[in-house]
PDB file of N, CA and C in Angstrom:
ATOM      1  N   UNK A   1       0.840  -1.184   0.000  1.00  0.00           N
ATOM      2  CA  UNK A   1       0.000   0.000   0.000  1.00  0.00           C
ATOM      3  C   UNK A   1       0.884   1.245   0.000  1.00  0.00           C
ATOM      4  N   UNK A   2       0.671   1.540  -0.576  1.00  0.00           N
ATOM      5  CA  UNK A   2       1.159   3.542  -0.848  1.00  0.00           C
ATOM      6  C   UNK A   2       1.096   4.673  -0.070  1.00  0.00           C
ATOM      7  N   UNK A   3       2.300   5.096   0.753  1.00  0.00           N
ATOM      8  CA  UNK A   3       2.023   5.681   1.736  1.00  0.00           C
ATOM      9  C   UNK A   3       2.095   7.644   1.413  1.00  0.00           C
ATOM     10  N   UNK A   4       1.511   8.006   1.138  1.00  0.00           N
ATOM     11  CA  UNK A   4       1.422   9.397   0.859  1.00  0.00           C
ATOM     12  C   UNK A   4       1.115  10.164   2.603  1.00  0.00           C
ATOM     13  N   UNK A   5       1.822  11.477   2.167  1.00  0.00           N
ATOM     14  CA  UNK A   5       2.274  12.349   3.178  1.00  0.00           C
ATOM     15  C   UNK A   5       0.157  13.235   3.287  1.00  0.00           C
ATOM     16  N   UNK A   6      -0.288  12.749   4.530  1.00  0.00           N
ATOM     17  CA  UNK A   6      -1.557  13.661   4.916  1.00  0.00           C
ATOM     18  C   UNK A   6      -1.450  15.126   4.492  1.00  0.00           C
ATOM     19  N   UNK A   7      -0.592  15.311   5.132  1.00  0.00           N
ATOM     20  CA  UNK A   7      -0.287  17.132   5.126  1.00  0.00           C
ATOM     21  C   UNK A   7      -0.209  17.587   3.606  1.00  0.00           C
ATOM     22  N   UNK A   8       0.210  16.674   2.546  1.00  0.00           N
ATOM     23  CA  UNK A   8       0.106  17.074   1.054  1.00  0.00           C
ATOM     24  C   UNK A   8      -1.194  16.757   0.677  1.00  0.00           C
ATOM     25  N   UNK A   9      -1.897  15.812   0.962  1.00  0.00           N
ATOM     26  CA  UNK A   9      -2.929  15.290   0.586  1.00  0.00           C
ATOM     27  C   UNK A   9      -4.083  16.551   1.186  1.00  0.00           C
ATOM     28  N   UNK A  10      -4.389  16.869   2.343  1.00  0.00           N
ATOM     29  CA  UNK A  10      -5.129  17.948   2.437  1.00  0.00           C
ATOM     30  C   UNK A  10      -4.646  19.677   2.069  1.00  0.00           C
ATOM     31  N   UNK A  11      -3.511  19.630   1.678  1.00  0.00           N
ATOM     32  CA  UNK A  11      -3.092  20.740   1.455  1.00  0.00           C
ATOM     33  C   UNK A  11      -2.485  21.854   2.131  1.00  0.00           C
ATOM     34  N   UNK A  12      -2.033  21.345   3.513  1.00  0.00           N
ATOM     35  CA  UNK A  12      -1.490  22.253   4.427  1.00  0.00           C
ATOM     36  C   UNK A  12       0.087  21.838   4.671  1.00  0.00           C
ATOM     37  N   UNK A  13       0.070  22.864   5.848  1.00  0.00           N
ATOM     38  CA  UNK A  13       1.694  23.080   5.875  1.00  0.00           C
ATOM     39  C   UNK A  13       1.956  22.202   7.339  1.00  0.00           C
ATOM     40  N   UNK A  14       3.544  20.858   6.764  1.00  0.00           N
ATOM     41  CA  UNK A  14       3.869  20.246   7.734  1.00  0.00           C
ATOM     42  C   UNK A  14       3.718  20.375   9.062  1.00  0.00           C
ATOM     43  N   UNK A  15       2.997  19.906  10.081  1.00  0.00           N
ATOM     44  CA  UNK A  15       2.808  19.955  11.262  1.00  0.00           C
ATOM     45  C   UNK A  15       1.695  20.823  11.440  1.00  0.00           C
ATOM     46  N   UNK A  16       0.939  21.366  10.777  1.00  0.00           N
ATOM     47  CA  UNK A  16      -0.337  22.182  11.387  1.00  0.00           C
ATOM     48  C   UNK A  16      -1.237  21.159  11.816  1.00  0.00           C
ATOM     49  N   UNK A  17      -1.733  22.141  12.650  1.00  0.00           N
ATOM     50  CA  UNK A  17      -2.707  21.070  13.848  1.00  0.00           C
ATOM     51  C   UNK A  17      -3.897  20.470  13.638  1.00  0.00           C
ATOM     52  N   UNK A  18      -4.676  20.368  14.383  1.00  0.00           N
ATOM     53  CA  UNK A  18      -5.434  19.175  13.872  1.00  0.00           C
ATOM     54  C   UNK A  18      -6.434  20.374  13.605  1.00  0.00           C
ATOM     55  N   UNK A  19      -6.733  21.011  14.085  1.00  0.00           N
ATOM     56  CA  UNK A  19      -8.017  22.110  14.019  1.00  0.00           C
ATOM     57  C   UNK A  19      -7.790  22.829  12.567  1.00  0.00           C
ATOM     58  N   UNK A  20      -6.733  23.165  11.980  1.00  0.00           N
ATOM     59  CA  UNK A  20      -6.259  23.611  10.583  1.00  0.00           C
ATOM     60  C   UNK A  20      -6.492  22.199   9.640  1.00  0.00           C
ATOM     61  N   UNK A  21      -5.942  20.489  10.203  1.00  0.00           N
ATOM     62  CA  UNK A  21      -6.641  19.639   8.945  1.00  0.00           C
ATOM     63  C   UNK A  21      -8.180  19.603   9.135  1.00  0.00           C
ATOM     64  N   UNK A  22      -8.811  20.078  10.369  1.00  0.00           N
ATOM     65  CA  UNK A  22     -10.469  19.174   9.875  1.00  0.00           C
ATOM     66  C   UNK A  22     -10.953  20.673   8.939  1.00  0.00           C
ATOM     67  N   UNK A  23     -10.308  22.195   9.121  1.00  0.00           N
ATOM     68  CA  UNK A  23     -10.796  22.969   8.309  1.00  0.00           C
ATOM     69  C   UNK A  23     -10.544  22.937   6.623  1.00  0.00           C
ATOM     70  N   UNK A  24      -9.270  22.326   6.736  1.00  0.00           N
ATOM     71  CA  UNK A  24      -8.836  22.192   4.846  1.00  0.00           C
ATOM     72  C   UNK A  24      -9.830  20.752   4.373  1.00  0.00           C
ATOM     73  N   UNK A  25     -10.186  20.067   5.896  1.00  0.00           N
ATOM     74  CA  UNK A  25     -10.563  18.683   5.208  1.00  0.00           C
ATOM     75  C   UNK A  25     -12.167  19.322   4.555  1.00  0.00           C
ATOM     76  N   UNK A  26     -12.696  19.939   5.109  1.00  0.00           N
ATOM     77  CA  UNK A  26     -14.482  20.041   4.586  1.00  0.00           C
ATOM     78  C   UNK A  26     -13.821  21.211   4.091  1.00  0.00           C
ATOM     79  N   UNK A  27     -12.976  22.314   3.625  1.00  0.00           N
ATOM     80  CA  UNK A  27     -12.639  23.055   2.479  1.00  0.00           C
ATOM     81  C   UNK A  27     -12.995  22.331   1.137  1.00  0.00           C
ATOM     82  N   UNK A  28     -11.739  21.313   1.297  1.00  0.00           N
ATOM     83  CA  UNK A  28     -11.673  20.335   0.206  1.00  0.00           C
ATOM     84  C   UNK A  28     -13.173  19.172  -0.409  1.00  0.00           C
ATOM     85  N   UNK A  29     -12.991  18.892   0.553  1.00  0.00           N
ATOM     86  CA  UNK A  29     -14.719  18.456   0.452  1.00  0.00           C
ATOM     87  C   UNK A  29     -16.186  18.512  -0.155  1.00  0.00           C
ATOM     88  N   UNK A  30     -16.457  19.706   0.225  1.00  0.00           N
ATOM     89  CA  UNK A  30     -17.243  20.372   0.009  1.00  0.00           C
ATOM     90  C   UNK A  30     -17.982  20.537  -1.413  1.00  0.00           C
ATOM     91  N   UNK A  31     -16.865  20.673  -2.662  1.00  0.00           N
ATOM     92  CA  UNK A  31     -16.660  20.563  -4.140  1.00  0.00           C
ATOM     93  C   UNK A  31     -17.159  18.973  -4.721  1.00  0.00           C
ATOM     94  N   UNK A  32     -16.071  17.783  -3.583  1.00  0.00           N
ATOM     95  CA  UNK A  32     -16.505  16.965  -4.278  1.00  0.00           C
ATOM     96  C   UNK A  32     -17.571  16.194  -4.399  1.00  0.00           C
ATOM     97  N   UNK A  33     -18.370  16.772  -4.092  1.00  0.00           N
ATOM     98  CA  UNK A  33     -20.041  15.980  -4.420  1.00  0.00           C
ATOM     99  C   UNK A  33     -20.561  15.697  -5.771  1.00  0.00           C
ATOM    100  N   UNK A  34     -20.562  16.908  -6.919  1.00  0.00           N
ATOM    101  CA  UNK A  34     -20.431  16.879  -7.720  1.00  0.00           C
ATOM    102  C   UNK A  34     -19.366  15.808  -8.951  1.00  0.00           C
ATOM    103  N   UNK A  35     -18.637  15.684  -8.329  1.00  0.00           N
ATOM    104  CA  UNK A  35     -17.676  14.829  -8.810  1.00  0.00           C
ATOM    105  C   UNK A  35     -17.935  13.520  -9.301  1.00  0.00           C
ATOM    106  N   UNK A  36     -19.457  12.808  -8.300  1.00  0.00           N
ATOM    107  CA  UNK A  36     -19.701  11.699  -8.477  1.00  0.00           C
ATOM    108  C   UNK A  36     -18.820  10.375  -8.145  1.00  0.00           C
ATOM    109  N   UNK A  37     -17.982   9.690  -8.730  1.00  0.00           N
ATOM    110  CA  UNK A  37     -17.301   8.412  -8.181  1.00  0.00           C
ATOM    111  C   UNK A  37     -15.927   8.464  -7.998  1.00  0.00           C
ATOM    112  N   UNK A  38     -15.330   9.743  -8.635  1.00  0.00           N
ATOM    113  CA  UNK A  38     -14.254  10.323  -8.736  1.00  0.00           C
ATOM    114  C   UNK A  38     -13.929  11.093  -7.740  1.00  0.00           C
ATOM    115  N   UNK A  39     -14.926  11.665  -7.192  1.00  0.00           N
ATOM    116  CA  UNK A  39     -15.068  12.279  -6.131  1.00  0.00           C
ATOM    117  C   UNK A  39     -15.346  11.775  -4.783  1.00  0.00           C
ATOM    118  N   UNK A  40     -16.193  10.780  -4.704  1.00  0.00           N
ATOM    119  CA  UNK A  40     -15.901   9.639  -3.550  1.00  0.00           C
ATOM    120  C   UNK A  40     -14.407   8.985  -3.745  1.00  0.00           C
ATOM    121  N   UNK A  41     -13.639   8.679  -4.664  1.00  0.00           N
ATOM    122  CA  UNK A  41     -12.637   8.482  -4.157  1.00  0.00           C
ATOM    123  C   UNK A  41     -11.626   9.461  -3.949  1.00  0.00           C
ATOM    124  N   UNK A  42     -11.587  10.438  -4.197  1.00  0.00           N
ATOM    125  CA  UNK A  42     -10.786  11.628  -3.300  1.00  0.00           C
ATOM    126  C   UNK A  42     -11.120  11.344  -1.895  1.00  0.00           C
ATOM    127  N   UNK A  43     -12.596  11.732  -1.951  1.00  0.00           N
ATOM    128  CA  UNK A  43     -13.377  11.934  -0.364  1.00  0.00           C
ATOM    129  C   UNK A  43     -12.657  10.799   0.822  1.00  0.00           C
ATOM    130  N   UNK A  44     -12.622   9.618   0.104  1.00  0.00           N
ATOM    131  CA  UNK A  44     -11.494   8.179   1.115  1.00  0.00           C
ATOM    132  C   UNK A  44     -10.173   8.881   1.075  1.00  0.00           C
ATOM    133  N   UNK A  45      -9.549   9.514   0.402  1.00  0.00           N
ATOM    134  CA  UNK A  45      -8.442  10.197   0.273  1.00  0.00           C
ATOM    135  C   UNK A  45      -8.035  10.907   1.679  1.00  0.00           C
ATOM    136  N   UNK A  46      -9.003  11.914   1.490  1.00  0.00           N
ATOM    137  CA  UNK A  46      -9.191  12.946   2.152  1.00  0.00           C
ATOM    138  C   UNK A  46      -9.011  12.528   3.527  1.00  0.00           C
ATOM    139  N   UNK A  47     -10.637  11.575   3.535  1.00  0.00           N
ATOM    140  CA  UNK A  47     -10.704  10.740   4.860  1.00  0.00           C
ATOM    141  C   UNK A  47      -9.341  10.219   5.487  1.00  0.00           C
ATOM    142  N   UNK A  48      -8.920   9.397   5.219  1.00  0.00           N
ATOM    143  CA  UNK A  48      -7.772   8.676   5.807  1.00  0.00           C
ATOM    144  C   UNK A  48      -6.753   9.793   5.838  1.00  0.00           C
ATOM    145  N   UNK A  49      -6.475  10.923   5.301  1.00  0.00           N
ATOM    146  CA  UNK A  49      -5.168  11.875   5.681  1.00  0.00           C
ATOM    147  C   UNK A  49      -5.766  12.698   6.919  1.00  0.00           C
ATOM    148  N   UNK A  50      -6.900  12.995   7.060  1.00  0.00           N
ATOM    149  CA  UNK A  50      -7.474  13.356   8.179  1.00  0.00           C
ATOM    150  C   UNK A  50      -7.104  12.781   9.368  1.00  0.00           C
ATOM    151  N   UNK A  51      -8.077  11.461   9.369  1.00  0.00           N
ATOM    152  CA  UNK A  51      -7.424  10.482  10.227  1.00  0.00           C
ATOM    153  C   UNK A  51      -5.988  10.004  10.655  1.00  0.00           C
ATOM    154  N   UNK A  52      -5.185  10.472   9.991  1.00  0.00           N
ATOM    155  CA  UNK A  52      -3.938   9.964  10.049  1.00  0.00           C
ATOM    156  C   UNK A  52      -3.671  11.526  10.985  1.00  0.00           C
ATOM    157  N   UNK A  53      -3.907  12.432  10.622  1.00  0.00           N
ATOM    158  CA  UNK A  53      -3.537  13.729  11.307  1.00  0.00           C
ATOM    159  C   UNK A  53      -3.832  13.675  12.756  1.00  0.00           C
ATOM    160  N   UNK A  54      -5.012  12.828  12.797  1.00  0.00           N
ATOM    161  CA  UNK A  54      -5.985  13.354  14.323  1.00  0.00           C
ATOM    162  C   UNK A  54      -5.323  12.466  14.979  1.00  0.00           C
ATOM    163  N   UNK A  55      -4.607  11.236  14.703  1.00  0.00           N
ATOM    164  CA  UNK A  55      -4.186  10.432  15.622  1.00  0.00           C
ATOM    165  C   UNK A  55      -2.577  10.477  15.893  1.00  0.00           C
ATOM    166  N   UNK A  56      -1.890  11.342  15.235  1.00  0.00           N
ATOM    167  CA  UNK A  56      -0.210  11.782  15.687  1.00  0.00           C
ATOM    168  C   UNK A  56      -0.629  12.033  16.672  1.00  0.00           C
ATOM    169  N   UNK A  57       1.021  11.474  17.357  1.00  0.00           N
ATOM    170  CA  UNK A  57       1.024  12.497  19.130  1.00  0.00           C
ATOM    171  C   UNK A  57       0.949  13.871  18.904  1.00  0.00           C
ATOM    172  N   UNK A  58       1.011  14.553  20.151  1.00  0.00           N
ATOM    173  CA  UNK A  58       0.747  15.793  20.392  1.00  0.00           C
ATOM    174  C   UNK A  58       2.422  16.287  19.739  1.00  0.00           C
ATOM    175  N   UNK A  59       3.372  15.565  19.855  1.00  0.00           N
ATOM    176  CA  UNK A  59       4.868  15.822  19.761  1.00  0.00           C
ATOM    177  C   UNK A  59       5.352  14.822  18.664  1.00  0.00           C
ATOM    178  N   UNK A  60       5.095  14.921  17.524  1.00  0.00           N
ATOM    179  CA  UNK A  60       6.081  13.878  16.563  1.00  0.00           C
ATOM    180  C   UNK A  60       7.438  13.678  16.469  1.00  0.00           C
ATOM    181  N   UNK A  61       7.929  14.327  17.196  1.00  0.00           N
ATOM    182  CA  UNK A  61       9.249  14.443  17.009  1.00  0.00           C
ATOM    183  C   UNK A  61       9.811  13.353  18.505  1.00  0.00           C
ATOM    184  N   UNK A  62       8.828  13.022  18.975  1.00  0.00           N
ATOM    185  CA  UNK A  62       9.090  12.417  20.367  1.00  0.00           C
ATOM    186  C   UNK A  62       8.759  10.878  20.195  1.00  0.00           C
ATOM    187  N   UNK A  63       7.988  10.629  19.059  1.00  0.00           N
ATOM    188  CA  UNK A  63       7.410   9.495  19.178  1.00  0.00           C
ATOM    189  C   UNK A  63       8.547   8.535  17.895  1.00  0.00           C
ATOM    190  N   UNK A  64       9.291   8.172  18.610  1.00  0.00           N
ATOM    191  CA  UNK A  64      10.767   7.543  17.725  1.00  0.00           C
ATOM    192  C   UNK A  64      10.074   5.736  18.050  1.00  0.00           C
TER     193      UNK A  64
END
């Protein structure tokens, strides 16, 4: 499986917090309804870089 960087995937800058990904996440979002099936699979995209954000420690740099 293919591990892509969250923080590129929603569009923000390395280490911004979680309150800055859930705002880029329904930024991003929002558009793809329209999209149809192409757009549900962004939306899993999206989803899982989210998720991946909300569950880093508070300190990444600590968690070796």
């Amino acid at each position: 499986m293919e591990r892509r960087n969250p923080y590129l995937v929603l569009g923000i800058p390395y280490g911004a917090s979680r309150e800055e990904a859930t705002k880029a996440f329904a930024r991003r979002t929002k558009s793809l309804r329209r999209l149809g099936a192409a757009g549900h699979a962004l939306h899993t995209d999206l989803t899982g870089a989210l998720k991946e954000i909300e569950e880093r420690p508070d300190h990444p740099e600590a968690a070796m």
